[in-house]
Protein backbone atom coordinates (compact mmCIF):
# COMPACT_ATOMS: atom_id res chain seq x y z
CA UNK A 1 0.00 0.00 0.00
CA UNK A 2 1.74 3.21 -0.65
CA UNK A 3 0.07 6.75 -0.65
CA UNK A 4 2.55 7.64 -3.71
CA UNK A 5 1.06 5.57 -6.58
CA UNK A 6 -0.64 6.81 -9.47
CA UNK A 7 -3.95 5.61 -8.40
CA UNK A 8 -3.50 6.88 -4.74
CA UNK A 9 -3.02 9.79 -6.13
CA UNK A 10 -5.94 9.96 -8.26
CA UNK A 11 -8.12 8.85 -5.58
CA UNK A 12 -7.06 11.53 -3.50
CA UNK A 13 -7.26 14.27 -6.27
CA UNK A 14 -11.52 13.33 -6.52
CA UNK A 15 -11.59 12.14 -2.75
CA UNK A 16 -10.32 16.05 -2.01
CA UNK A 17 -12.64 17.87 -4.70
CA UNK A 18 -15.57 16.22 -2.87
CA UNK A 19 -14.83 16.75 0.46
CA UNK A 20 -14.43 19.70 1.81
CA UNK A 21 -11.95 18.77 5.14
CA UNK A 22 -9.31 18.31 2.73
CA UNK A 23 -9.84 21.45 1.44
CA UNK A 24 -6.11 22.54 3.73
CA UNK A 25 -4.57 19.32 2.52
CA UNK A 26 -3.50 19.52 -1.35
CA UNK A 27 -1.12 16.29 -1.09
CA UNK A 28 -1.90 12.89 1.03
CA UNK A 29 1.38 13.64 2.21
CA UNK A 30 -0.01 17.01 3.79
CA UNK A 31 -3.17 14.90 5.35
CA UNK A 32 -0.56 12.20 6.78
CA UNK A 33 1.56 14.96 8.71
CA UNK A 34 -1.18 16.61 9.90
CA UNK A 35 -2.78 13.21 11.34
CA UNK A 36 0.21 11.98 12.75
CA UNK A 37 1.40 15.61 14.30
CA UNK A 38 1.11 16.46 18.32
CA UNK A 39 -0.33 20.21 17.10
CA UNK A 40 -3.81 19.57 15.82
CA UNK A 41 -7.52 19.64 17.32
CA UNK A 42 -8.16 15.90 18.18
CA UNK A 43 -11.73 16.02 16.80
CA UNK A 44 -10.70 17.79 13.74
CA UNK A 45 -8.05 14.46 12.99
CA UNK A 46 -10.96 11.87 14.26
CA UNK A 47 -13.46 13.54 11.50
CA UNK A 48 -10.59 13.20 9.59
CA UNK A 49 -10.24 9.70 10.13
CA UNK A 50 -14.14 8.62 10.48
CA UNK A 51 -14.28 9.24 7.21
CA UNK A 52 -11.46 7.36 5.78
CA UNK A 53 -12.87 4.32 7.61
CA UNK A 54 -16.37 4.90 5.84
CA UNK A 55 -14.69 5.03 2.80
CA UNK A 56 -12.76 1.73 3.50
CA UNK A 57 -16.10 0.31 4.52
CA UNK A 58 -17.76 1.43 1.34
CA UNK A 59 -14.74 -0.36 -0.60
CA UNK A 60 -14.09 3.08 -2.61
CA UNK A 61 -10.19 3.56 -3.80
CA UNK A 62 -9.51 0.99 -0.31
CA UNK A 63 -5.87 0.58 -1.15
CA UNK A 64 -5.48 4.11 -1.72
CA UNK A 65 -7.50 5.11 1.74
CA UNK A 66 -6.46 2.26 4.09
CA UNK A 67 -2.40 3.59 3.43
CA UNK A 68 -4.09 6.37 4.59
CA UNK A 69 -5.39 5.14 7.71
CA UNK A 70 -2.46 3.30 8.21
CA UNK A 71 0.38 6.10 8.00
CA UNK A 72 -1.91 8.43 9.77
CA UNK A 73 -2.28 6.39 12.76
CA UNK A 74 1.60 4.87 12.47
CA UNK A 75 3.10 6.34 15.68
CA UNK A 76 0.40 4.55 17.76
CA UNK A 77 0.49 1.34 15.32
CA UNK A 78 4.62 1.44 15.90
CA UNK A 79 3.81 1.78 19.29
CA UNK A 80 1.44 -0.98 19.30
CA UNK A 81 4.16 -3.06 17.36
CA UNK A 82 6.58 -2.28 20.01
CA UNK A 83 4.79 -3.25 22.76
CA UNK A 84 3.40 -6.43 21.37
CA UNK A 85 6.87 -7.45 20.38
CA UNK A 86 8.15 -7.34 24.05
CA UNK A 87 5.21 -8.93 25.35
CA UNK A 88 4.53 -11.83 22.67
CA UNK A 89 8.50 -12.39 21.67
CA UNK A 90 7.48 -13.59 18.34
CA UNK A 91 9.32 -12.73 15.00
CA UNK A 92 9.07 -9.80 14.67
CA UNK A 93 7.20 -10.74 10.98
CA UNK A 94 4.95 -12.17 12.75
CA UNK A 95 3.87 -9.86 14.99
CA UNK A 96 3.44 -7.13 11.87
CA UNK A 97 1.12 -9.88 10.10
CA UNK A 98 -1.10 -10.05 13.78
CA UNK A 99 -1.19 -6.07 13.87
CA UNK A 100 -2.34 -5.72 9.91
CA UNK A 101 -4.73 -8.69 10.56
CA UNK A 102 -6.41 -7.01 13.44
CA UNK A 103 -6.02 -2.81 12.72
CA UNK A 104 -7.80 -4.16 8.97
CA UNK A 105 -10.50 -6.28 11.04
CA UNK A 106 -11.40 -3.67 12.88
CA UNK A 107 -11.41 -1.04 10.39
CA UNK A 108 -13.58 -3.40 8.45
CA UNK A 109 -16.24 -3.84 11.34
CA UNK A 110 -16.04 -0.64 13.42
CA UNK A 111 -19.30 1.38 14.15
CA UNK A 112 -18.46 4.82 14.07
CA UNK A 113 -21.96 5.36 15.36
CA UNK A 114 -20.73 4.30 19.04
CA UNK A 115 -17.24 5.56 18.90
CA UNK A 116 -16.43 8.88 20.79
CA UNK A 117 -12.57 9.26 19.75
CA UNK A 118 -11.75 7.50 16.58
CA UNK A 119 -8.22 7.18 16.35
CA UNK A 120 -7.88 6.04 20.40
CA UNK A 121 -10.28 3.56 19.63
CA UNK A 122 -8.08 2.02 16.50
CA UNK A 123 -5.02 1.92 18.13
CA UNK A 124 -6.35 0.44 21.59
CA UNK A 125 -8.24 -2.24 19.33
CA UNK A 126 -5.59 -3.16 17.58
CA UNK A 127 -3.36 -3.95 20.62
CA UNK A 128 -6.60 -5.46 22.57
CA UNK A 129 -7.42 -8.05 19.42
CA UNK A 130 -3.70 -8.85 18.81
CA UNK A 131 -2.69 -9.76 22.54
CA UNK A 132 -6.04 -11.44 22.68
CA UNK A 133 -5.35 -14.05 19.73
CA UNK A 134 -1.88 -14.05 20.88
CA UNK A 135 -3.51 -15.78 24.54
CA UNK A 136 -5.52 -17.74 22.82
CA UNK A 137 -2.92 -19.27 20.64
CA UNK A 138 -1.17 -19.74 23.97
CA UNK A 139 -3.78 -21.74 25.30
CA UNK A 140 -4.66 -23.89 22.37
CA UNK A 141 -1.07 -25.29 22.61
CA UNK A 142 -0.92 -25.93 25.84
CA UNK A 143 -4.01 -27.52 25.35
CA UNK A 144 -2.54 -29.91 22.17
CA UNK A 145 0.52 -30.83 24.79
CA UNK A 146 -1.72 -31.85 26.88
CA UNK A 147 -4.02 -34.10 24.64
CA UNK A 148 -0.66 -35.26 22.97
CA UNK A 149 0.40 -36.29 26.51
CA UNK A 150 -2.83 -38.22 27.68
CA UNK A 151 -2.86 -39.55 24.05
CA UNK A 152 0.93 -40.89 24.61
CA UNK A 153 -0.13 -42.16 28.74
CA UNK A 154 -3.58 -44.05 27.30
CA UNK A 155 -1.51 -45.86 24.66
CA UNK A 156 1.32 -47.02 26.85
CA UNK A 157 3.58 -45.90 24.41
CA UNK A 158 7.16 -45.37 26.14
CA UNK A 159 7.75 -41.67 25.82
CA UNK A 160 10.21 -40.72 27.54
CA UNK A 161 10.11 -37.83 30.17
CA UNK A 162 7.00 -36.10 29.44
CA UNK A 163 7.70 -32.53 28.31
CA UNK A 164 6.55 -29.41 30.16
CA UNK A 165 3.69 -27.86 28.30
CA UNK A 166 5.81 -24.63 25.58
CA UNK A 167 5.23 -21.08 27.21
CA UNK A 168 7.37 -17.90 25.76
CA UNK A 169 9.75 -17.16 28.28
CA UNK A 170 8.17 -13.60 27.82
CA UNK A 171 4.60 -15.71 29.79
CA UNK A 172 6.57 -15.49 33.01
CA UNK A 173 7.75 -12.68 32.99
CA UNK A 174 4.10 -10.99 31.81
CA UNK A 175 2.48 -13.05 34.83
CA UNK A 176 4.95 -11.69 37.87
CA UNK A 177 4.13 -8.45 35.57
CA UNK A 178 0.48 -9.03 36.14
CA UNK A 179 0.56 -10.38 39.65
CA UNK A 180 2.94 -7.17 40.94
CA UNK A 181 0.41 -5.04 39.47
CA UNK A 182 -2.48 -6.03 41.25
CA UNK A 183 -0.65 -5.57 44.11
CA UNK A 184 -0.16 -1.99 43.72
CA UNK A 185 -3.55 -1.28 42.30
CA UNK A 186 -5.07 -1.25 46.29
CA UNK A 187 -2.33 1.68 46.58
CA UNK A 188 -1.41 3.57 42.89
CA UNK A 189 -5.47 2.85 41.65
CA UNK A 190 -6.10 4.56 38.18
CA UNK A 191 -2.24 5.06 37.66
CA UNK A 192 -1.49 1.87 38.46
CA UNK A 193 -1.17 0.85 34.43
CA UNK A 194 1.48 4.28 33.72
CA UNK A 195 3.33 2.77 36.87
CA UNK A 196 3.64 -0.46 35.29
CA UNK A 197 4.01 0.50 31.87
CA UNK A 198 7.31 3.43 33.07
CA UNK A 199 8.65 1.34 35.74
CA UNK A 200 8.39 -1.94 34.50
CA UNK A 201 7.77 -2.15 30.91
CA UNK A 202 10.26 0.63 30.20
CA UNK A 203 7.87 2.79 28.39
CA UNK A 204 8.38 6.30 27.98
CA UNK A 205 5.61 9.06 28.94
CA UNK A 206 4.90 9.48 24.97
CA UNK A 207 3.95 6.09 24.66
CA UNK A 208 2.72 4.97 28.12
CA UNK A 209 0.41 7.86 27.90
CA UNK A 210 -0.77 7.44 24.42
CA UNK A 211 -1.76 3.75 25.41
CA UNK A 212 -3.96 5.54 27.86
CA UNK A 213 -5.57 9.03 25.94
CA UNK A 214 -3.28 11.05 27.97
CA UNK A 215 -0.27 14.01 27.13
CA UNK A 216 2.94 13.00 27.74
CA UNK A 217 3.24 15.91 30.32
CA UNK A 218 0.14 14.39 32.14
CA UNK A 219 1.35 10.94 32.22
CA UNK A 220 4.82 12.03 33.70
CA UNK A 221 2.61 13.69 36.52
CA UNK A 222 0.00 10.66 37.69
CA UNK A 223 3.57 8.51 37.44
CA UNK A 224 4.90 11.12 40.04
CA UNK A 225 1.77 10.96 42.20
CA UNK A 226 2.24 7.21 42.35
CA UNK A 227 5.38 7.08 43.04
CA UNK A 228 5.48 9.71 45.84
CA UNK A 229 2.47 7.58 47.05
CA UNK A 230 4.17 4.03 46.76
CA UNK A 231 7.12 5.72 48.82
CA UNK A 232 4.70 6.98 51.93
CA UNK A 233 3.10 3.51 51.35
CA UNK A 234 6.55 1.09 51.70
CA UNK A 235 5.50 -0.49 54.66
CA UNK A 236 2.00 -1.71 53.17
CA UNK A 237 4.06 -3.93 50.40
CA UNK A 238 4.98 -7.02 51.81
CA UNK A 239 8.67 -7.81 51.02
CA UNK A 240 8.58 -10.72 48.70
CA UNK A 241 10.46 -11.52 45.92
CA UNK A 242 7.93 -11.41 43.22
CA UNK A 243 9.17 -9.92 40.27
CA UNK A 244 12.22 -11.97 40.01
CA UNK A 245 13.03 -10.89 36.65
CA UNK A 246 14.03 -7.70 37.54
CA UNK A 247 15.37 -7.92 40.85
CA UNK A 248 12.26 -8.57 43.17
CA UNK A 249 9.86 -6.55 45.32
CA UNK A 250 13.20 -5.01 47.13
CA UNK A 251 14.37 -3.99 44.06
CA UNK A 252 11.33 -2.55 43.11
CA UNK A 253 11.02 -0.37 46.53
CA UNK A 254 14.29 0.68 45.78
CA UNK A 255 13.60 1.85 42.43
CA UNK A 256 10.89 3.32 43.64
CA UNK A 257 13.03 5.84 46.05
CA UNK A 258 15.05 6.42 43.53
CA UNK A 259 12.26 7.90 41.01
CA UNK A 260 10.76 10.36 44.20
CA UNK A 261 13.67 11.63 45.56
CA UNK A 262 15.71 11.72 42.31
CA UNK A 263 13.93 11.90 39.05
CA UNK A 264 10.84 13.66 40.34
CA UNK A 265 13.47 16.46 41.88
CA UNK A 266 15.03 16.78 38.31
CA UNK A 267 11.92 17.24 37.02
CA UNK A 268 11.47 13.81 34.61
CA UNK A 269 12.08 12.99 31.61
């Protein structure tokens, strides 16, 4: 797909005389920076993008309109990518062919009707529909070891040792992820998932806020609030090596100091 081609361009030369949005936007090119720009009215760049996605729906110029779509909404997508790459530690080809399956699904099916922010709603999707095959691909194989075990016992055919059941080493390391975080969520609440996503996932504010709706700047702040809260709080979090990974619930409490008295004094990232 490519926004560049003598079609796309075509397409875009009618789609602009007949809509008057694109009045500002003489090239694709133009549209794209504008869509994928921090400056810019978020409902002006959702209009923008509800009606790309009826004109995908409609099958007019699709090609031509999905590139659209798809470079307008890249810094979330890459972010998407990113993040689904660390979690899933497949190839990464593979996790580009889970992202295009699901962003076009759900391009192909959304009801614009019900959506309040348009481009939010893509990206978040897209990450939602991709980790949720990925887990269900995780649990169909565990259950085919299994069968293929039972299968191998009910026989009586010698086997050797049985195997133990083939989870990513990124599953672990997602679960002690999972299980730290919902023991902070009694004390961080609604900024429990920036905590997680700065602290522990290594995400930036950009991106850890843009997985959420929120400004980099506001991000950095709720992280802050936790943080200062988490280090009032110490004595509440039972000391337990949990996160093993990365050092356990010590290291954690330690890292934890060092964001508040540090970091937070210098003002962040």
């Amino acid at each position: 797909m490519s926004i560049r081609t003598a079609e796309a361009q075509r397409a875009y030369r009618v789609l602009r005389r007949n809509w008057e949005a694109l009045e500002d936007f003489e090239q694709p090119e133009a549209l794209v920076t504008f869509l994928t720009a921090r400056e810019g009215e978020p409902h002006v760049k959702d209009g923008l993008l509800a009606g790309l996605i009826m004109l995908v729906q409609m099958g007019a110029a699709a090609n031509a309109f999905v590139a659209l779509l798809w470079l307008g909404l890249w810094p979330g997508l890459d972010s998407v990518y990113r993040r689904c790459l660390r979690r899933m530690e497949s190839a990464p080809a593979e996790v580009v062919s889970s992202i295009a399956a699901s962003f076009m699904g759900l391009v192909a099916r959304v009801n614009l009707s019900s959506v309040q922010r348009v481009a939010a709603t893509l990206v978040l999707g897209t990450e939602r529909d991709v980790l949720k095959g990925w887990h269900k691909e995780l649990q169909a194989q565990r259950q085919r070891v299994r069968l293929g075990i039972l299968a191998e016992a009910d026989a009586r055919v010698p086997s050797g040792p049985w195997h133990v059941p083939f989870v990513p080493r990124a599953r672990s390391f997602n679960a002690e992820v999972e299980a730290l975080r919902a023991r902070l969520l009694p004390l961080t609440g609604e900024d429990t998932d920036l905590v997680v996503s700065v602290l522990l996932r290594e995400e930036d504010y950009v991106e850890a806020g843009e997985s959420l709706g929120l400004s980099p700047e506001t991000a950095r702040k709720r992280v802050q609030r936790a943080l200062s809260r988490l280090r009032k709080m110490k004595k509440k979090i039972p000391e337990k090596d949990f996160l093993s990974q990365i050092g356990g619930w010590g290291c954690f409490l330690e890292f934890v100091d060092f964001e508040t008295t540090g970091r937070t004094a210098g003002g962040g990232d």
